[in-house]
Structures are given as C-alpha cells and as structure tokens.
Protein backbone atom coordinates (compact mmCIF):
# COMPACT_ATOMS: atom_id res chain seq x y z
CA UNK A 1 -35.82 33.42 34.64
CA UNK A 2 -35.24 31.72 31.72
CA UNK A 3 -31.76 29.86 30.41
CA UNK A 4 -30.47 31.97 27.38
CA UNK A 5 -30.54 30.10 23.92
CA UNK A 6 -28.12 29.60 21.68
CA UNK A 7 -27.85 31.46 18.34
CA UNK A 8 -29.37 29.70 15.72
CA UNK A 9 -26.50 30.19 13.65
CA UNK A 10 -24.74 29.15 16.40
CA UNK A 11 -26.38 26.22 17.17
CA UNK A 12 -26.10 25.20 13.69
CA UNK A 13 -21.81 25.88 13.46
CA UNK A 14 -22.00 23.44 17.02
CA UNK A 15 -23.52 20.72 15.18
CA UNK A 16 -21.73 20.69 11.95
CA UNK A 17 -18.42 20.50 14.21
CA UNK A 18 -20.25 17.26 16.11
CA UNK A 19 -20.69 15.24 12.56
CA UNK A 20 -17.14 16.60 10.65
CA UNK A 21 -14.17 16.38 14.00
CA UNK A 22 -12.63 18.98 11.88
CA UNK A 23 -13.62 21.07 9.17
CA UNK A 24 -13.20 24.39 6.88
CA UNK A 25 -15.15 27.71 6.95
CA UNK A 26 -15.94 26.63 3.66
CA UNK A 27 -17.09 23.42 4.95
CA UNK A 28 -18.99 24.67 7.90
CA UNK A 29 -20.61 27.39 5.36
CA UNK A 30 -22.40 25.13 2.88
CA UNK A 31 -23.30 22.85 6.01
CA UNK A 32 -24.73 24.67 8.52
CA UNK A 33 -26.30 27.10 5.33
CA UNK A 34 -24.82 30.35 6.85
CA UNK A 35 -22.67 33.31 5.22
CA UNK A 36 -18.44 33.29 5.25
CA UNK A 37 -18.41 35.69 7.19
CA UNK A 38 -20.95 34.72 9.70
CA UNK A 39 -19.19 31.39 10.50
CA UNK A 40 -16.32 33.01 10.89
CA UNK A 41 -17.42 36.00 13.12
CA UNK A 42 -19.20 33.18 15.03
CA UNK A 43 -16.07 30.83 15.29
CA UNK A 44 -13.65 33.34 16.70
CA UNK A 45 -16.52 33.75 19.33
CA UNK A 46 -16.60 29.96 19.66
CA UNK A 47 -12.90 29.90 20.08
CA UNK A 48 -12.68 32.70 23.07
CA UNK A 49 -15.35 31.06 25.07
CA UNK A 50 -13.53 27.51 24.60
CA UNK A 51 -15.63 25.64 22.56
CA UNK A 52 -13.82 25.48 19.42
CA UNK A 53 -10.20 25.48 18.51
CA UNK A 54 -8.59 26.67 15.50
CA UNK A 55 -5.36 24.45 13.82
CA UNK A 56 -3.74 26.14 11.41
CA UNK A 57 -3.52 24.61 7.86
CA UNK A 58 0.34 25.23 7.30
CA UNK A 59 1.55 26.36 3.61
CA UNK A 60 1.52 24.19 0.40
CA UNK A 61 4.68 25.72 -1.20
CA UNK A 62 3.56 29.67 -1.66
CA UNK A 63 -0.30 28.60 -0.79
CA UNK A 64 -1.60 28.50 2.28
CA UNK A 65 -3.72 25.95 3.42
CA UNK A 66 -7.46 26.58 5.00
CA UNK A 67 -7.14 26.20 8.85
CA UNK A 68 -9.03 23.52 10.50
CA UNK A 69 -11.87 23.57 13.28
CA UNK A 70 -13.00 20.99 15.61
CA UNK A 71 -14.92 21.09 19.51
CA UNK A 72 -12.65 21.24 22.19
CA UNK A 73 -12.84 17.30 23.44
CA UNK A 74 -12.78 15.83 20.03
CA UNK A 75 -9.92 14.21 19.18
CA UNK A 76 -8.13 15.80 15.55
CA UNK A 77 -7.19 13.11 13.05
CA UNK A 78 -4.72 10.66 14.00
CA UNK A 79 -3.02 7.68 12.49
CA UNK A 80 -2.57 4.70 14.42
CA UNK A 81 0.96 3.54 14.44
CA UNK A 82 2.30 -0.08 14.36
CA UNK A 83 2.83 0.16 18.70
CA UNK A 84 -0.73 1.22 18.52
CA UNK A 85 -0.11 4.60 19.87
CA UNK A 86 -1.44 7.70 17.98
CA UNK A 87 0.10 9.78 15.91
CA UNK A 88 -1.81 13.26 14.55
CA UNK A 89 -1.36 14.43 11.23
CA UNK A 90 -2.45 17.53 9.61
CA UNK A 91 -6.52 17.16 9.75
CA UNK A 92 -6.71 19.40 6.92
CA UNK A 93 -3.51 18.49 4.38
CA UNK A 94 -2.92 15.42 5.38
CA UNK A 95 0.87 16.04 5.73
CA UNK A 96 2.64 13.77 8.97
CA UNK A 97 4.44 15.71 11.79
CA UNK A 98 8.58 14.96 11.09
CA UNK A 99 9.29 10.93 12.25
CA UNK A 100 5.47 10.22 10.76
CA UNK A 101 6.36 8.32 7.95
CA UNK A 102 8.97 5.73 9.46
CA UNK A 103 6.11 3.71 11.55
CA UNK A 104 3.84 3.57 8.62
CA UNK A 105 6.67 1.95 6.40
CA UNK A 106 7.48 -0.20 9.29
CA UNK A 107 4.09 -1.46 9.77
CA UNK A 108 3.59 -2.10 6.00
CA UNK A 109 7.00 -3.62 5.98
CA UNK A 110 5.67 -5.78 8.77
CA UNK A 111 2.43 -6.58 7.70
CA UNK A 112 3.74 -7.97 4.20
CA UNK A 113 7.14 -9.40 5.48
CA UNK A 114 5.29 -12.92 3.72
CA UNK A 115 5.46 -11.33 0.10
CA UNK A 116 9.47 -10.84 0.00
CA UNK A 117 11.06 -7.72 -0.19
CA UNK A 118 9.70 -4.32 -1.36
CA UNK A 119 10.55 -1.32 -2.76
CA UNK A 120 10.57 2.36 -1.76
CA UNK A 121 7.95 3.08 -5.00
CA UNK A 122 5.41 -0.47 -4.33
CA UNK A 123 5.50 1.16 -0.84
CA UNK A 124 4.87 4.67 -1.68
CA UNK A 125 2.23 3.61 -3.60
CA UNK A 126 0.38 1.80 -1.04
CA UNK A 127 0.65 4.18 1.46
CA UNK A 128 0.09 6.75 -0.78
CA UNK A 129 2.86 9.07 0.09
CA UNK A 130 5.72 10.37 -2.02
CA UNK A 131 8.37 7.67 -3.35
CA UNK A 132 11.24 10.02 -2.39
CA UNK A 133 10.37 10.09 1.14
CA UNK A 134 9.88 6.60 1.59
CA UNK A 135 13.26 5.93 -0.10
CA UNK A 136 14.62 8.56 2.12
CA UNK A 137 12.61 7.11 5.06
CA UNK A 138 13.98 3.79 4.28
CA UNK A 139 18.01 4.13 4.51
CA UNK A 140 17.18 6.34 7.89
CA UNK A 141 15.02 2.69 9.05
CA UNK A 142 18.54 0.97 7.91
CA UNK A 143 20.50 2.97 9.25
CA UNK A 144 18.23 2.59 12.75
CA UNK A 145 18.36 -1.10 12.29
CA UNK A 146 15.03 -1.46 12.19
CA UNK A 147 14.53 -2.70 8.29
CA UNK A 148 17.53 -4.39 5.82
CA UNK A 149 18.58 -3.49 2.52
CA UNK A 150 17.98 -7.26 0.74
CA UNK A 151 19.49 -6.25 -2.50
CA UNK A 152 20.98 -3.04 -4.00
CA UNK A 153 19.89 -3.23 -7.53
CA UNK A 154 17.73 -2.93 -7.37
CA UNK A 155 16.60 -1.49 -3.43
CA UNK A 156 14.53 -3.97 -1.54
CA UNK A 157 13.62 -3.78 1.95
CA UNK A 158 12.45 -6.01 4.49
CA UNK A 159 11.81 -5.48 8.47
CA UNK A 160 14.96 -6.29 10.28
C-alpha cells in the first residue's frame, strides 16, 4: 500500500513557509499561486495537525494587523540583544514586546560610547524607532543606572 501524498496545494503552502519563517495569507497566496481562501482553508488544517502556527498580528490603532504563519520548529523573528540572548518581536509589525527597546539603546549606546554623547532623536533615528520612546526609554535606563544624563540642554546620554 502506498504512502498518501500531500496536496499539491498543500505541498506548495509547506514550502513557501520553508523560504519566508513567517508570512501573510496574502503572502503565501501570490507565492505558492493558490486562492485566499484556499490557503487559508488549508492553513487552519495545517495548524490542527501541528505543522503550522498562527501569531496574531495585534492592532495598529483601530486596524488590525494580518496574522503571521510560520512551521512549527522555525524560530519567529528575533532581535539579538546586547547579552546576546534573543528577544522576539512582532514578525509581522515589527513592534518589540514591553522592555524591547532598553537593550537596543543600550547596545547602540555601547557600541558608539567613542563618538561622545547622544541624543534620544540621533538614536531614534538609527534604530529606527520612535524618538519619544527612546527619550522615554532613556530616563527609565537613568533611572536603572545603566546610562547618564551628560548634559541637560540639551539631553545627552552615554552608557553608565
């Protein structure tokens, strides 16, 4: 007796998620060149047998984001922080899980402690993140002892 095959539609949804670690319906549509509501018929069956898993894309203000799929076994996006350990964000907005930001400032603090002190914006910037909540993340790393307000007009940092 013979092993039973996989879908083709199937197949093709497995091996979209094997080149994109996580990805849309949308995404997974145009790749693996099957209808909306294919993939996603086929995905929920993914997800009961334990293939796939589903992370929810979280709300944008009133929008809500797409959710995210990857294999089960694949590790989601992560960030590498300045210990080295990981730390995941969203895969699909981006956004960091609450404490995210402070080891990225600290390890841009740390990797240009040569050029002086910096500012919450010249570090936003870099990093790509909003200037308010590196400002914010900032006096919180001040307050931990773990950077030092240089000069108050205006705000410079440096690590501690």
């Amino acid at each position: 007796m013979s092993k039973p095959t996989t879908p083709p539609a199937k197949q093709a949804i497995i091996e979209v998620l094997k080149v994109e670690p996580t990805a849309t319906v949308a995404q997974i549509t145009v790749s693996a060149g099957v209808g909306r509501s294919t993939a996603s018929k086929l995905l929920a069956q993914l997800e009961r047998d334990g293939t796939v898993r589903r992370t929810e894309g979280g709300r944008d203000g009133n929008r809500r984001l797409p959710d995210g799929w990857s294999l089960v076994g694949e590790v989601p996006a992560a960030t590498t922080t300045v210990d080295g350990a990981a730390s995941a964000s969203n895969p699909v907005s981006g956004k960091l899980k609450p404490g995210g930001l402070d080891p990225l400032v600290l390890g841009y603090l740390k990797d240009n402690a040569n050029s002086g002190p910096h500012g919450a914006c010249v570090i936003a910037k870099a990093l790509q993140r909003s200037s308010g909540a590196v400002g914010n993340c900032l006096v919180r790393l001040t307050d931990a002892k773990k950077a030092k307000l240089v000069t108050d007009k205006p705000r410079r940092y440096s690590l501690a």
